[in-house]
Protein backbone atom coordinates (compact mmCIF):
# COMPACT_ATOMS: atom_id res chain seq x y z
CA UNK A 1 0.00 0.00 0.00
CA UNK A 2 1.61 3.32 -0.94
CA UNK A 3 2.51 5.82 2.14
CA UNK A 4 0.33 9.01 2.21
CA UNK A 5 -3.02 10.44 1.31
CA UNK A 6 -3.25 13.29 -1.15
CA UNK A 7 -6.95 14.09 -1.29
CA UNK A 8 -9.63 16.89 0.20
CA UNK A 9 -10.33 15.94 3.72
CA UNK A 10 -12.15 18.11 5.77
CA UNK A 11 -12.54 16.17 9.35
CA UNK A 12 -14.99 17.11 12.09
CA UNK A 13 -12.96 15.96 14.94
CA UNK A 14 -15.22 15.02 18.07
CA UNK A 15 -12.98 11.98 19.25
CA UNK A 16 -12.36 13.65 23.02
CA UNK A 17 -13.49 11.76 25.93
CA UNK A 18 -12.28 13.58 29.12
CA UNK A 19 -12.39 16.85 27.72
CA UNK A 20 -16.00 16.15 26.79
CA UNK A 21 -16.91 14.56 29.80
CA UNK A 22 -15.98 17.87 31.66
CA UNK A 23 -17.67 19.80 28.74
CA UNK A 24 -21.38 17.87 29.11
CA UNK A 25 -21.47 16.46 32.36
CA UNK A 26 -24.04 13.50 33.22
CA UNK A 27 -24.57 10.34 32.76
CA UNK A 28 -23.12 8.62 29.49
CA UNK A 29 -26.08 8.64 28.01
CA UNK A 30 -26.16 12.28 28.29
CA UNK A 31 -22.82 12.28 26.52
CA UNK A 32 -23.53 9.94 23.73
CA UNK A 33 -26.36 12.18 22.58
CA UNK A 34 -24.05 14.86 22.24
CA UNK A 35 -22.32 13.37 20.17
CA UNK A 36 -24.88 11.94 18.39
CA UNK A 37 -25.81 16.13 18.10
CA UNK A 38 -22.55 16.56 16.06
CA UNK A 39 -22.88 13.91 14.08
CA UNK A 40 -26.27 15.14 13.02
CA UNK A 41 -24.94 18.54 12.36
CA UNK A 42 -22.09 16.40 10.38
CA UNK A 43 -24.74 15.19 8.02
CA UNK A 44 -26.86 18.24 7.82
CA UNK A 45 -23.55 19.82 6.13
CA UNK A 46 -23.33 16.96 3.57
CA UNK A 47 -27.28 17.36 3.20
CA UNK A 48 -26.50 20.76 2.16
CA UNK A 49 -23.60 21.14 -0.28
CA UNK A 50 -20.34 19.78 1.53
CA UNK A 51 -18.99 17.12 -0.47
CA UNK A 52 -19.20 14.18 0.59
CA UNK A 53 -16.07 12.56 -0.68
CA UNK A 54 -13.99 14.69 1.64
CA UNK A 55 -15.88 14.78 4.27
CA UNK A 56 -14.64 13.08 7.15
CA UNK A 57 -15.43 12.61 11.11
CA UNK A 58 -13.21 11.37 14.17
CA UNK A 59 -15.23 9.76 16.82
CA UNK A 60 -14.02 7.58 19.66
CA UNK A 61 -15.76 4.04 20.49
CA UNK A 62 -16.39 4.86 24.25
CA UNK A 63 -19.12 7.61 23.19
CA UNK A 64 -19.53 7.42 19.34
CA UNK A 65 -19.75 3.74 19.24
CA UNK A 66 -22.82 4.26 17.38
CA UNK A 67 -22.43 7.22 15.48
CA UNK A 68 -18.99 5.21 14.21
CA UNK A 69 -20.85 2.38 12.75
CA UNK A 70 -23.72 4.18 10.96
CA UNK A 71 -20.77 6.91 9.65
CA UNK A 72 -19.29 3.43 8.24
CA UNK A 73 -22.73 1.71 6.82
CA UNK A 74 -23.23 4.97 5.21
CA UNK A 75 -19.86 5.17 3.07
CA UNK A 76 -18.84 8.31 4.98
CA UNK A 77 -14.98 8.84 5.95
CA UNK A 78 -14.36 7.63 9.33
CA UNK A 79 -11.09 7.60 11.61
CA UNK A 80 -10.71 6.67 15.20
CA UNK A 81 -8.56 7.25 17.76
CA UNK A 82 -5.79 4.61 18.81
CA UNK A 83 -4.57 6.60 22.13
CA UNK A 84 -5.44 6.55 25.61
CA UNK A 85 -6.97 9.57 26.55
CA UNK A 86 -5.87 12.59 28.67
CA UNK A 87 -2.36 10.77 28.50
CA UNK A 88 1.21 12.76 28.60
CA UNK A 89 2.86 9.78 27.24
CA UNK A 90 1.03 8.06 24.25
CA UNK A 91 -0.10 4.56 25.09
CA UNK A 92 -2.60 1.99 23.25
CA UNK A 93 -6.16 2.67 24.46
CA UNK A 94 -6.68 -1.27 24.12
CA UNK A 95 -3.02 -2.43 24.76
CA UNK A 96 -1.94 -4.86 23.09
CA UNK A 97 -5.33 -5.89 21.73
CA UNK A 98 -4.98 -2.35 19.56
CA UNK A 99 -4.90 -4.16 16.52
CA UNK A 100 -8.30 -6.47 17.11
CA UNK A 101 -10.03 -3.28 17.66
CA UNK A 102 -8.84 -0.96 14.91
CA UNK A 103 -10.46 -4.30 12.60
CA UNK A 104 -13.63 -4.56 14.68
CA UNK A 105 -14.15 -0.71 13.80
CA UNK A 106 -12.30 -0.62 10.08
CA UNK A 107 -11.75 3.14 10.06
CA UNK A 108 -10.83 5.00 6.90
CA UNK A 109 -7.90 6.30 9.52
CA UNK A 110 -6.47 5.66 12.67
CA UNK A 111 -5.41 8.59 14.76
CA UNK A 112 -3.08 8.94 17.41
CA UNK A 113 -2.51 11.98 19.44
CA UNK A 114 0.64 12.08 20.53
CA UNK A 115 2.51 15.21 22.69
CA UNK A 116 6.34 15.24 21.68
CA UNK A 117 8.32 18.01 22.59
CA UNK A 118 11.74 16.78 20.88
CA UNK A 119 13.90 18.65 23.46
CA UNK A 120 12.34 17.00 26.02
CA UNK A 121 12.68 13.93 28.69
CA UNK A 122 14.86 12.09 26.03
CA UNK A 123 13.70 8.46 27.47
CA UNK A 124 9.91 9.34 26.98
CA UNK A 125 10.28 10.23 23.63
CA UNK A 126 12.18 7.40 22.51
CA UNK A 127 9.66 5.25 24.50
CA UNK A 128 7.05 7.25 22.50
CA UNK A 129 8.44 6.16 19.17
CA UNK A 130 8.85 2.37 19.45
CA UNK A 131 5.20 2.32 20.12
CA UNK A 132 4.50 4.34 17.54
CA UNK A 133 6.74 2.68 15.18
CA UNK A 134 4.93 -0.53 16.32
CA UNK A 135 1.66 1.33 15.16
CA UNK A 136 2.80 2.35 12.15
CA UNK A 137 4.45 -0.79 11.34
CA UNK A 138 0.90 -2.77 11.94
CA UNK A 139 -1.10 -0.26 10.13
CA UNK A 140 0.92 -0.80 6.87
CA UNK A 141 1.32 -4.34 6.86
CA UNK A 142 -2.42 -4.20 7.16
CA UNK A 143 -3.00 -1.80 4.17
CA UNK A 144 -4.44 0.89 6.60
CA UNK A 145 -3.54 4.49 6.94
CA UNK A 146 -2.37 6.22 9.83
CA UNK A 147 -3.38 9.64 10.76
CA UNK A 148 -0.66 11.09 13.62
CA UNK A 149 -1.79 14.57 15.72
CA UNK A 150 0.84 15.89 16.47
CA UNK A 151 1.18 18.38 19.44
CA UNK A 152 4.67 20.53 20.85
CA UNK A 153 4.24 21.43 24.41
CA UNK A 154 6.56 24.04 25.98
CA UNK A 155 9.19 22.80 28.67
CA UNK A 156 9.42 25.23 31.14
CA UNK A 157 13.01 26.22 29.98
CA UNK A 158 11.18 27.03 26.36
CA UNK A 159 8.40 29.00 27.72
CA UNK A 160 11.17 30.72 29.88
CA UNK A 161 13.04 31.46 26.98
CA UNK A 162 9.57 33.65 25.56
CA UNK A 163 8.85 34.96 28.99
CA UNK A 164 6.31 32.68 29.75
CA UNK A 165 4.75 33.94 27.24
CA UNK A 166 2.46 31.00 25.24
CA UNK A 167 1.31 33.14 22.24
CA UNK A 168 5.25 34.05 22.05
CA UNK A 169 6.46 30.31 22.15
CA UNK A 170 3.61 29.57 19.70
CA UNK A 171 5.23 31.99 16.81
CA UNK A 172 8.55 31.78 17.65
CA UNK A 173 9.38 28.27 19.22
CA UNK A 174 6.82 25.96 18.01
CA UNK A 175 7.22 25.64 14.22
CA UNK A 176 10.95 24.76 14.86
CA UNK A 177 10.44 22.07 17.21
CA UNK A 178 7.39 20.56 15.20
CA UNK A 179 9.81 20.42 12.16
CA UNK A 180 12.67 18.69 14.66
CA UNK A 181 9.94 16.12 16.34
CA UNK A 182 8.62 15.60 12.71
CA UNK A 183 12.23 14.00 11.37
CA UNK A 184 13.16 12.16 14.94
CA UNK A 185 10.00 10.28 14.64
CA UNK A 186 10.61 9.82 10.26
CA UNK A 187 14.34 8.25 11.90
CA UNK A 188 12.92 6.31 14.21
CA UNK A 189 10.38 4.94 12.05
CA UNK A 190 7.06 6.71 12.71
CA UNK A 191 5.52 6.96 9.12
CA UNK A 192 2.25 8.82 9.45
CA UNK A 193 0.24 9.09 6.09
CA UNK A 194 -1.02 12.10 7.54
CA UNK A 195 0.18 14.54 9.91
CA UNK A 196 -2.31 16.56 11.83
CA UNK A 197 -0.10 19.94 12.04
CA UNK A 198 -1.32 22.37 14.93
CA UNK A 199 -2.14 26.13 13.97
CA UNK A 200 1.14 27.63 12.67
CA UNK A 201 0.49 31.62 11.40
CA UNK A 202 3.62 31.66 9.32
CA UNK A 203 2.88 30.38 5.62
CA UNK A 204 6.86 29.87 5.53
CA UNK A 205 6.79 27.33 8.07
CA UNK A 206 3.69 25.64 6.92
CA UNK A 207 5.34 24.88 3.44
CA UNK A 208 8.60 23.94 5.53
CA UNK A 209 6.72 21.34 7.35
CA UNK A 210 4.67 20.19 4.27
CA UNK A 211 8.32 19.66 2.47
CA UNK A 212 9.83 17.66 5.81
CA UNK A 213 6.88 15.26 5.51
CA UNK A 214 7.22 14.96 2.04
CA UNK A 215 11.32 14.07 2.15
CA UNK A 216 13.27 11.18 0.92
CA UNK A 217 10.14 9.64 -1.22
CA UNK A 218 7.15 10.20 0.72
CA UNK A 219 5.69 12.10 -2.03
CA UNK A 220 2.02 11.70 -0.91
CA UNK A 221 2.25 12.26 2.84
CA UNK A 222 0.07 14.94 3.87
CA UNK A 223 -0.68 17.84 6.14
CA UNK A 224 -3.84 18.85 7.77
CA UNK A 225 -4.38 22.19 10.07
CA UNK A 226 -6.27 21.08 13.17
CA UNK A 227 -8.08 24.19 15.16
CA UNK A 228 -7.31 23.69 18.79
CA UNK A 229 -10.81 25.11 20.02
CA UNK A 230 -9.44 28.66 19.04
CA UNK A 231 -11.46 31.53 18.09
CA UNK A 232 -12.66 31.22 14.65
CA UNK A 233 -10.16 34.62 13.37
CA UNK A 234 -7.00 32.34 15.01
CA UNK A 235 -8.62 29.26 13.02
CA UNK A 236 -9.35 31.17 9.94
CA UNK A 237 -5.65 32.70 10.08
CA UNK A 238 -4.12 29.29 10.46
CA UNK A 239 -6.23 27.15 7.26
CA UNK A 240 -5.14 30.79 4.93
CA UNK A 241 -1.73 29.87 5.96
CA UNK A 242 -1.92 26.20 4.90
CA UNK A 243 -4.65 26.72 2.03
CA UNK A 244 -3.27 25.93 -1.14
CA UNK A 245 0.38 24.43 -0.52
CA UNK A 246 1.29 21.17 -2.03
CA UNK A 247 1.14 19.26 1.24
CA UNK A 248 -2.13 20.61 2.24
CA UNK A 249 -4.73 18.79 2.09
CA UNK A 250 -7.68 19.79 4.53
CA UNK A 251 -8.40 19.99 8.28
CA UNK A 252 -9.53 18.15 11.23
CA UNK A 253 -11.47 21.03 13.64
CA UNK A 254 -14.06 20.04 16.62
CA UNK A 255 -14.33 22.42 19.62
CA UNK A 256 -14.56 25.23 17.01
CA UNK A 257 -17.20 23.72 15.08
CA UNK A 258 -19.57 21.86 17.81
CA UNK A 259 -18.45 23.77 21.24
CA UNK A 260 -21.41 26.49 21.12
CA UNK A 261 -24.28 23.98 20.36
CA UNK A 262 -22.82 21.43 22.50
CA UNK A 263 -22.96 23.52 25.82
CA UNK A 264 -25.93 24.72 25.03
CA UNK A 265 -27.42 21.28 24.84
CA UNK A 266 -25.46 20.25 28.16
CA UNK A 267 -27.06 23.30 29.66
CA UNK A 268 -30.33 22.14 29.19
CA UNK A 269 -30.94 18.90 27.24
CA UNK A 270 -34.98 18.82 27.83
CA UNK A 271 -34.87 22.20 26.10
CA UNK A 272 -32.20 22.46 23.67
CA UNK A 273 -33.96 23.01 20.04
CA UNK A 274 -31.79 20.19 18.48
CA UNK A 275 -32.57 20.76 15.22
CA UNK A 276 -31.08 24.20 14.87
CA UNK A 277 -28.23 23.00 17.38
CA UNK A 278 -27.61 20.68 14.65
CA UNK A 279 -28.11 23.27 12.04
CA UNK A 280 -25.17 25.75 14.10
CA UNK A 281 -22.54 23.11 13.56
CA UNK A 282 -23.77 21.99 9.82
CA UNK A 283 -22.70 26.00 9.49
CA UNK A 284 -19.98 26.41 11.24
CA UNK A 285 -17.98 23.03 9.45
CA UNK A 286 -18.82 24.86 6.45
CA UNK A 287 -18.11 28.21 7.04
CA UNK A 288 -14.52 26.69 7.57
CA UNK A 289 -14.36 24.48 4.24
CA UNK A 290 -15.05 27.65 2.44
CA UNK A 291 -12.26 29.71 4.10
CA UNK A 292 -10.33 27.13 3.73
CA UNK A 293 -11.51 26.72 -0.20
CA UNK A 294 -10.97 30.71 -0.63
CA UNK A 295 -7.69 31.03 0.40
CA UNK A 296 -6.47 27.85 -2.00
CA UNK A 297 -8.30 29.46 -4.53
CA UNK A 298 -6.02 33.04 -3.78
CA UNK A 299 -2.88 31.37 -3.19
């Protein structure tokens, strides 16, 4: 199977589980239905105009068990996440068993999210990267693609270095590092077919990183922006710098798109108008595809 992914893929990521247990609160019922919520928003936007070809969603199996397998009786793009969640150091959700469960599921993708800061604790980071290389390793001998988030953190010596400043490390720091964790985990055999790149402002870097996962004949490895839960301007400003550079194929956004409608409805379930909850995120995924669409388009 060849390494990489080169088509539209616009991903409505809703594959957190901690995070979204804090967010809705309840029982899991409760939580399932917000997902479900997205998911209906999801297909209100393909109902509507978004292509359904590259339309994708992430959803986990411990909440979107359901809204996983109608996504994949339905022929839409699914992944799933791999990780355990709310983890500093990456580890199999399933353990060992990872491999059983990525076939029970058959996603499109499997995701990892994975936080690897590449000057930091040297021994977690090469721990890191045999278990993703064993990932990776599985996922091709099975003919299945790998989707890898990818996320810097500051050590406090970095965030030092900016005056402790985040926004600071975030333009100044991060893009370096991401391109230096990007080729220590291409050495040690980590070979995503697509890299989930956080927000990076600087168009420069963006086509920097889209040429390091590219190198040495990975000619169809791809990039796509993910949003963070930012503010839609910070979100807008990091797609335009992405939008239209070979190695760009799309995004993979959640809390941006489905945050508003999904307090609301965790607020007051009983009476939450779903329908035009549903008909907020439908907009909102869209509203992104077509600044992400208008700045290829100007590039």
């Amino acid at each position: 199977m060849e390494l990489g992914y080169d088509k539209k893929l616009y991903i409505l990521a809703f594959d957190h589980r901690g995070s979204f247990e804090k967010m809705v609160g309840g029982s899991a019922e409760k939580i399932q239905s917000a997902k479900h919520l997205i998911w209906e928003g999801f297909q209100r936007a393909v109902e509507t105009g978004v292509a359904k070809d590259a339309a994708g969603i992430l959803v986990d199996a411990q909440y979107g068990e359901a809204v996983a397998r109608e996504a994949a009786e339905r022929g839409f793009l699914l992944a799933m996440p791999v990780e355990k969640s709310g983890q500093d150091e990456f580890d199999f959700e399933y353990g060992d068993a990872f491999g059983e469960k990525i076939e029970e599921y058959d996603p499109d993708f499997s995701k990892v999210l994975v936080r690897y800061n590449p000057e930091a604790d040297r021994a977690m980071n090469e721990r890191q990267i045999e278990k993703l290389r064993r990932l990776s390793e599985w996922l091709h001998e099975h003919d299945r693609k790998y989707l890898f988030e990818l996320l810097v953190p500051a050590t406090e010596e970095q965030l030092a270095a900016v005056d402790g400043s985040t926004d600071r490390y975030d333009e100044e720091s991060r893009p370096q590092l991401m391109m230096e964790a990007i080729i220590q985990l291409q050495n040690g055999g980590v070979e995503p077919d697509i890299w989930k790149i956080e927000g990076i402002s600087s168009r420069d870097a963006c086509r920097e990183i889209a040429r390091l996962v590219r190198r040495e004949g990975r000619e169809q490895v791809s990039c796509v922006v993910l949003g963070r839960g930012a503010s839609d301007d910070k979100v807008d400003e990091w797609l335009r710098a992405g939008a239209g550079l070979e190695g760009y194929v799309g995004f993979a956004i959640g809390r941006s798109i489905f945050g508003g409608s999904v307090k609301e409805f965790a607020a007051d379930p009983d009476g939450f108008d779903r329908a035009a909850g549903a008909d907020r995120i439908a907009e909102a995924y869209r509203r992104f595809i077509d600044v992400y669409e208008g700045a290829e388009v100007a590039a």
